[in-house]
Protein backbone atom coordinates (compact mmCIF):
# COMPACT_ATOMS: atom_id res chain seq x y z
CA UNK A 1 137.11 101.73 45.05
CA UNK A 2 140.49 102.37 46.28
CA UNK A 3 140.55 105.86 43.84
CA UNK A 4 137.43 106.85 45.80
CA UNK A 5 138.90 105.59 49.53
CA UNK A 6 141.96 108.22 48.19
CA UNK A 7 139.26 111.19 47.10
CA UNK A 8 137.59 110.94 50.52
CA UNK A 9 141.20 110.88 52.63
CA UNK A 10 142.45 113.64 50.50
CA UNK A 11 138.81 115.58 51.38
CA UNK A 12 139.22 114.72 55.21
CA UNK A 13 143.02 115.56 54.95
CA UNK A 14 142.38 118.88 53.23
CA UNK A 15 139.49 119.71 55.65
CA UNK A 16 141.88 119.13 58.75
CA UNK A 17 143.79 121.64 57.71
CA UNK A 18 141.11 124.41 57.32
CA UNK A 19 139.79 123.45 60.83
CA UNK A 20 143.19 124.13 62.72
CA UNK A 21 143.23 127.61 60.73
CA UNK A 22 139.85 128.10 61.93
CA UNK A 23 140.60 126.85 65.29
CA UNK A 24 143.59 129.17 65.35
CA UNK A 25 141.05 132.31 64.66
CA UNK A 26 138.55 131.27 67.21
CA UNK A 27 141.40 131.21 70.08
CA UNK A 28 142.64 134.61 68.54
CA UNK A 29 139.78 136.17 68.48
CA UNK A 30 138.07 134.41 71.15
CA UNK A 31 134.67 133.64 69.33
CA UNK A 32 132.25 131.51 69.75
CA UNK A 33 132.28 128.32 67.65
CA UNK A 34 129.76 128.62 64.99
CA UNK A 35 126.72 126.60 64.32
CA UNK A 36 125.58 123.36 62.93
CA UNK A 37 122.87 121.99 61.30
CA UNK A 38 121.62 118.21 60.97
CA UNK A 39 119.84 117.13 57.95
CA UNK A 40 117.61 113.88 57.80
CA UNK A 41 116.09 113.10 54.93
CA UNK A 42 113.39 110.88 52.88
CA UNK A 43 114.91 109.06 49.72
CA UNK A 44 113.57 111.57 47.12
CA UNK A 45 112.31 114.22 49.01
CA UNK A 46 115.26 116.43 47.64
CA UNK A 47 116.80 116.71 50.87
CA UNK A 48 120.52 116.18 50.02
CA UNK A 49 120.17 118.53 47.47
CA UNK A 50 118.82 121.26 49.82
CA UNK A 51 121.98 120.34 52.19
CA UNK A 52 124.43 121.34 49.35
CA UNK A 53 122.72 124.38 48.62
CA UNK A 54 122.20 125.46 52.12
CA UNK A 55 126.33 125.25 52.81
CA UNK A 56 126.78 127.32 49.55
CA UNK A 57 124.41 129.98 50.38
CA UNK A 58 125.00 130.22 54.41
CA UNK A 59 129.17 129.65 53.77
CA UNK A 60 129.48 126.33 55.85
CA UNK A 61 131.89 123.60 55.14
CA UNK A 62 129.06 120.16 53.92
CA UNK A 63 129.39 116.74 55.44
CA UNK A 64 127.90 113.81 53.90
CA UNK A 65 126.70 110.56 54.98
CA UNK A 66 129.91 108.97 52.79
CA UNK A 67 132.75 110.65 54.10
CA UNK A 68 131.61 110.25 58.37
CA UNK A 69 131.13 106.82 57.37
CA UNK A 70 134.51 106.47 56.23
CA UNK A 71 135.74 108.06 58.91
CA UNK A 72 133.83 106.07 61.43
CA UNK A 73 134.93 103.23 60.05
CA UNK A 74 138.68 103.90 59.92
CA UNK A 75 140.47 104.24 63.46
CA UNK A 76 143.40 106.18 62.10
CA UNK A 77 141.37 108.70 60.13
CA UNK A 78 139.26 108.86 62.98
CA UNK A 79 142.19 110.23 64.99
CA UNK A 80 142.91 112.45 62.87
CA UNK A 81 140.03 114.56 63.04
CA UNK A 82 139.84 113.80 66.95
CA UNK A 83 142.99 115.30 66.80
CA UNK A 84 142.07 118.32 64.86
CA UNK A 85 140.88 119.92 68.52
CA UNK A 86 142.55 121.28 70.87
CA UNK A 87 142.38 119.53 74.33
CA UNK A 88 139.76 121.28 75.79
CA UNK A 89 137.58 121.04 73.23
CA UNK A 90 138.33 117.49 73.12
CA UNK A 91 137.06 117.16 77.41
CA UNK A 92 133.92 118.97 76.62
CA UNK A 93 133.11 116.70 73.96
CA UNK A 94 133.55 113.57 75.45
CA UNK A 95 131.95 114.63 78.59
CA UNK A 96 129.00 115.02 75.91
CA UNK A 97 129.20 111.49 74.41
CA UNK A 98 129.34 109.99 77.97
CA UNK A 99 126.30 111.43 78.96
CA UNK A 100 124.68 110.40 75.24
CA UNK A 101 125.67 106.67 75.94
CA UNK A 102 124.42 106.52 79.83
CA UNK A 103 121.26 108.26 79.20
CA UNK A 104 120.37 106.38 75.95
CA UNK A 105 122.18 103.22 76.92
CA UNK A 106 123.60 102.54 73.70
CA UNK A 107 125.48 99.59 72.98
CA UNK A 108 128.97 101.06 72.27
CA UNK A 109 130.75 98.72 69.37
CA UNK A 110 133.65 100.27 67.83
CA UNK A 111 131.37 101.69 65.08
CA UNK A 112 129.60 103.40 67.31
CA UNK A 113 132.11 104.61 69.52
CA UNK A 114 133.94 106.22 66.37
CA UNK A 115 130.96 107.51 64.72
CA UNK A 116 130.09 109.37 67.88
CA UNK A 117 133.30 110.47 68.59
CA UNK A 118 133.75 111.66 65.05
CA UNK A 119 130.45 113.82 64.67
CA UNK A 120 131.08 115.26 68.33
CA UNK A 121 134.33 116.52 66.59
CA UNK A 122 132.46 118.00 63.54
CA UNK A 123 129.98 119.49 65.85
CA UNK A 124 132.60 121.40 67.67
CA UNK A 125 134.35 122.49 65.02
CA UNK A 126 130.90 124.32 64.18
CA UNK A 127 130.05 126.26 60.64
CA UNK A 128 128.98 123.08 59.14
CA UNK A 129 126.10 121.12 57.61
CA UNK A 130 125.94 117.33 58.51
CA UNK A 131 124.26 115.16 56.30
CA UNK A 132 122.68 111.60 57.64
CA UNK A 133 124.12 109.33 59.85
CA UNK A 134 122.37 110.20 62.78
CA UNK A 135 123.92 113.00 63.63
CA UNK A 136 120.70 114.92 65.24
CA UNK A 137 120.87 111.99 68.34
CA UNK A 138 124.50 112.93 68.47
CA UNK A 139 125.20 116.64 69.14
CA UNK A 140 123.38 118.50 71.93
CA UNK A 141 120.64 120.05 70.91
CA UNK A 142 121.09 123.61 72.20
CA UNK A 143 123.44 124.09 69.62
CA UNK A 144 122.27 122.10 66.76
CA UNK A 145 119.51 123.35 64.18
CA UNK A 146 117.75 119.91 63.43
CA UNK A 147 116.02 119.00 60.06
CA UNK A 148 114.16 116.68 58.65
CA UNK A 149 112.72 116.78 54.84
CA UNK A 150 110.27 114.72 53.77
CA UNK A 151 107.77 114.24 50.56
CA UNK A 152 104.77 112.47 49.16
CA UNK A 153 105.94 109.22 47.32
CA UNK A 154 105.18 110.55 43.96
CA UNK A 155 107.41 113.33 44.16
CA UNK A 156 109.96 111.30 45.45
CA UNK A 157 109.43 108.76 42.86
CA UNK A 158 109.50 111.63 40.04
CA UNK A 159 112.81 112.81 41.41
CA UNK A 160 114.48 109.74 41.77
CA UNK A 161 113.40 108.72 37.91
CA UNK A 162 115.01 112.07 36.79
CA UNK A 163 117.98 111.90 39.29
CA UNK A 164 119.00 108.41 37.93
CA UNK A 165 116.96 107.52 34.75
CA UNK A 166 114.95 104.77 36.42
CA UNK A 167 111.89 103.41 35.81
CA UNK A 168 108.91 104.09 37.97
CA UNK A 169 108.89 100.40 39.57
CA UNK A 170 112.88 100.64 39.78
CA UNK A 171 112.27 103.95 41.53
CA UNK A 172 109.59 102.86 44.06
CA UNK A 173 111.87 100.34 45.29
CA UNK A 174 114.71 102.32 45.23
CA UNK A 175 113.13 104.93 47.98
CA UNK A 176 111.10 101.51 49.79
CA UNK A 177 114.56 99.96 50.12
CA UNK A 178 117.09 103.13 50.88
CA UNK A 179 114.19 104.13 53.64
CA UNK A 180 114.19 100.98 55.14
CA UNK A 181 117.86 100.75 55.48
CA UNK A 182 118.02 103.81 57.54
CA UNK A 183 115.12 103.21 59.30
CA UNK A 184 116.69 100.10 60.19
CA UNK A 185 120.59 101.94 60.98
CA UNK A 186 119.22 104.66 63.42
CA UNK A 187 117.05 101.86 65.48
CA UNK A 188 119.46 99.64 65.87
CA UNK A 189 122.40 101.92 66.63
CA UNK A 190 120.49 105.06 68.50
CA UNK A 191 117.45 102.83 69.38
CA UNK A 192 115.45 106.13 67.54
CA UNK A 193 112.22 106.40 65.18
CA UNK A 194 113.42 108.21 62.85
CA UNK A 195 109.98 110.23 61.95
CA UNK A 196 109.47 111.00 65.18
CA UNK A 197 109.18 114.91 64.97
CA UNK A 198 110.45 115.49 68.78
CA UNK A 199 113.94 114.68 67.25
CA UNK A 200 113.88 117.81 65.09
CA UNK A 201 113.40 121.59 65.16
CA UNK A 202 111.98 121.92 61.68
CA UNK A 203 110.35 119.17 59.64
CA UNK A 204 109.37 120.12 56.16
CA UNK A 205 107.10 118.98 53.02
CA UNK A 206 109.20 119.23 49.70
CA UNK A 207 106.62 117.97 48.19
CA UNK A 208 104.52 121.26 49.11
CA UNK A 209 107.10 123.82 49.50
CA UNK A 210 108.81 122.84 46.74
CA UNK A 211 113.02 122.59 46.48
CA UNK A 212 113.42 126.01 46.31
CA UNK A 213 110.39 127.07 48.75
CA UNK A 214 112.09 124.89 51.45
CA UNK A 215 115.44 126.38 50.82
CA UNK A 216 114.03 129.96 52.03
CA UNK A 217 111.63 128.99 54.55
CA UNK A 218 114.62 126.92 56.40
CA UNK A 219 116.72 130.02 55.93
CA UNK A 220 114.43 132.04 57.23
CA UNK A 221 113.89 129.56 60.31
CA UNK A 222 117.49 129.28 60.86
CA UNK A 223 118.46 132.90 60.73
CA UNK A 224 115.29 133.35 63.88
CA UNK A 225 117.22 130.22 65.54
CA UNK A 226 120.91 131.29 64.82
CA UNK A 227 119.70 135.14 66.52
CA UNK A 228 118.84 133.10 69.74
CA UNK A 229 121.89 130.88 69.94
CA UNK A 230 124.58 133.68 69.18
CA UNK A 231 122.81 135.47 71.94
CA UNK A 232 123.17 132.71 74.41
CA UNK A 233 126.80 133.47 76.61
């Protein structure tokens, strides 16, 4: 455990640093920050597997569910990358977070307050995919792409028997249990349904589209959305 806590510092650590380089570029240049996508996913569906492939093929930095937890749950990591912006950056994005706790009146413990206030840094910093962790009730959504994958149960099932070597029964309650939990997480910290589509701007079948299908159909949805949002002053 400890050699993991390490691995994930190290990662945060070593993705500070490429932030403040790109920070440094965006003041230079002036740009606009670049975008960010959410990804929600069923147990199975294949959806974490899209994510990676997604930041490969579209050149964005990936964020999973493991590392913002650790971060969330650390106050002096959590610094860090609250530190990683500069201070205007840092206004506009608790000005956001404000408004996300008085409209959704969320009961702010300090999970919650660091979770927030580390995914409103992420989603500033922009170019980046953001796994879990309900990260699509976090950022605004005029600049977020939002998506959700989900699958019948026996594809899920199927993938989760190849993914870890399970039995079928072990694998049912593996995807019964793992959606529960979240199910459970987002209610009681964002007071959200979870598979409520309103929350999203592009829910998808695996199960129909396939892995690869759904790779270039959300590509293809995201380039039409990213056209629109670059165009935006």
């Amino acid at each position: 455990m400890k050699t993991q806590t390490r691995s994930i510092e190290k990662l945060v650590d070593e993705q500070l640093k490429k932030w403040q380089i790109q920070n440094r570029e965006l003041k230079a240049e002036k740009a606009k920050p670049g975008t960010v996508l959410t990804v929600s996913r069923e147990p199975g569906s294949g959806g974490s597997e899209i994510a990676r492939r997604l930041a490969r093929d579209l050149n964005m930095d990936l964020i999973g569910a493991q590392i913002i937890q650790k971060i969330a749950e650390s106050a002096d990591m959590s610094t860090r990358v609250i530190e990683s912006l500069d201070e205007k950056e840092v206004t506009r994005r608790d000005n956001w977070l404000d408004s996300l706790f008085e409209t959704r009146h969320l009961w702010l413990d300090d999970y919650l307050f660091h979770l927030t206030k580390v995914i409103g840094t992420l989603g500033r910093q922009g170019n980046i995919v953001i796994v879990g962790r309900g990260a699509q009730y976090i950022l605004p959504p005029e600049d977020t792409f939002r998506l959700r994958f989900i699958a019948p149960m026996e594809f899920k099932i199927a993938n989760v028997m190849k993914d870890f070597g399970s039995s079928r029964d072990e694998a049912e309650k593996y995807i019964i249990k793992i959606d529960s939990d979240r199910r459970a997480y987002l209610r009681k910290y964002f007071h959200a349904d979870v598979t409520d589509p309103s929350h999203y701007d592009m829910v998808t079948n695996t199960g129909k589209l396939g892995i690869d299908g759904t790779l270039e159909a959300v590509k293809a949805a995201f380039a039409v959305w990213k056209r629109k949002f670059d165009s935006t002053p």
